[in-house]
Protein backbone atom coordinates (compact mmCIF):
# COMPACT_ATOMS: atom_id res chain seq x y z
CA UNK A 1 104.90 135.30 108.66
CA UNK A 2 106.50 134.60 105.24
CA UNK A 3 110.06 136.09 104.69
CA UNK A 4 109.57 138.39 101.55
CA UNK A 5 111.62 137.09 98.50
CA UNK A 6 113.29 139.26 95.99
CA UNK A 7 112.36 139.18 92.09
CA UNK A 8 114.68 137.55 90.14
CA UNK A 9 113.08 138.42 86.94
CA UNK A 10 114.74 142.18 86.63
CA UNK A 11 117.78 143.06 87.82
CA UNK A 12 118.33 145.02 91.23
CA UNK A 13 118.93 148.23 90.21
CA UNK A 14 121.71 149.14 87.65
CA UNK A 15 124.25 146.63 89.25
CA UNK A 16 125.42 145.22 85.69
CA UNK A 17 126.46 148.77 84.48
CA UNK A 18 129.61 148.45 87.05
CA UNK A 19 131.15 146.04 85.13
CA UNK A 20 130.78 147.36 81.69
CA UNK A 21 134.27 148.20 81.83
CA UNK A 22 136.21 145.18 82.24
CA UNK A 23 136.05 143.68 79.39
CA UNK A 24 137.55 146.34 77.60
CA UNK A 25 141.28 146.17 76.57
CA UNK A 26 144.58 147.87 78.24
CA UNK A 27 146.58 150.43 76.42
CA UNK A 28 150.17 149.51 76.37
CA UNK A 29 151.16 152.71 77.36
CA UNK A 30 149.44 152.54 80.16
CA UNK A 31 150.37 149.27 80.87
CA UNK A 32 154.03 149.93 80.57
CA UNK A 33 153.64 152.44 82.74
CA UNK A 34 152.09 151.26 85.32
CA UNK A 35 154.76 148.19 85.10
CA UNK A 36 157.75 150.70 85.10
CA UNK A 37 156.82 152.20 88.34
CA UNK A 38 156.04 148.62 89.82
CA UNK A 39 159.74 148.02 89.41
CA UNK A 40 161.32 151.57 90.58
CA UNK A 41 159.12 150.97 94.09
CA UNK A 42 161.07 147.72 93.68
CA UNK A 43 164.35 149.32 93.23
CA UNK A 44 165.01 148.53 89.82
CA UNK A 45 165.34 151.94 88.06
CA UNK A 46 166.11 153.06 84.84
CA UNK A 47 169.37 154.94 84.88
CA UNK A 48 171.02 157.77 82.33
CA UNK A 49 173.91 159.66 83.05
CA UNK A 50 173.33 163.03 83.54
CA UNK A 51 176.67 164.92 83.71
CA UNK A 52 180.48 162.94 84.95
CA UNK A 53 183.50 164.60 85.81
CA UNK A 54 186.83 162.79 85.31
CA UNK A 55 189.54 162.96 87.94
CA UNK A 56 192.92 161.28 88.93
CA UNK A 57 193.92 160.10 92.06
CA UNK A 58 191.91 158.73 94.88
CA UNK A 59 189.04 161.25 93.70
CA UNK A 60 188.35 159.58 90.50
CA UNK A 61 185.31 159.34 88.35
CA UNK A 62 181.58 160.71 89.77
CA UNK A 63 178.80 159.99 87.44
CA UNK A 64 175.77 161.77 88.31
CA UNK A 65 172.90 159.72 87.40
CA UNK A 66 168.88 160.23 87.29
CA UNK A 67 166.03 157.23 86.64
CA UNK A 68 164.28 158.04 83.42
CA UNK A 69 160.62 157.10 84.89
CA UNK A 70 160.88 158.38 88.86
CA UNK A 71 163.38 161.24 88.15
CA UNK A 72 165.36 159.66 91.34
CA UNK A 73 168.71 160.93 91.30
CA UNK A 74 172.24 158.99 92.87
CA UNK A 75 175.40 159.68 92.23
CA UNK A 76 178.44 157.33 91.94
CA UNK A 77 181.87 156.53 92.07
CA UNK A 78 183.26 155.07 89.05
């Protein structure tokens, strides 16, 4: 018996329509974004000082500070 070939003249199915979408462009936004949380699962986060209270003595400084993109908050001795 003869193995039964496929026809190559039509496409099987709708298998192009998957890929419609690739060629389209990126948004910046999104793309900035996407690259901004990349680097705060690195560790590299965007800080801003939230509130600091100024001391003397051993006490000192403490800066309480949150990452503008993750919202992670740390605070510091300065």
């Amino acid at each position: 018996m003869r193995p039964r070939v496929a026809d190559r003249s039509t496409p099987a199915g709708n298998a192009g329509a998957q890929f419609a979408k690739c060629g389209e462009a990126v948004s910046s936004d999104s793309l900035h974004k996407i690259l901004g949380q990349l680097l705060c699962l690195l560790g590299f986060h965007d800080y801003h000082v939230i509130s600091g209270t100024f001391g003397f003595g051993s006490a000192g400084n403490v800066e309480k500070m949150e990452c503008r993109r993750c919202g992670y908050v740390v605070t510091r001795q300065a």
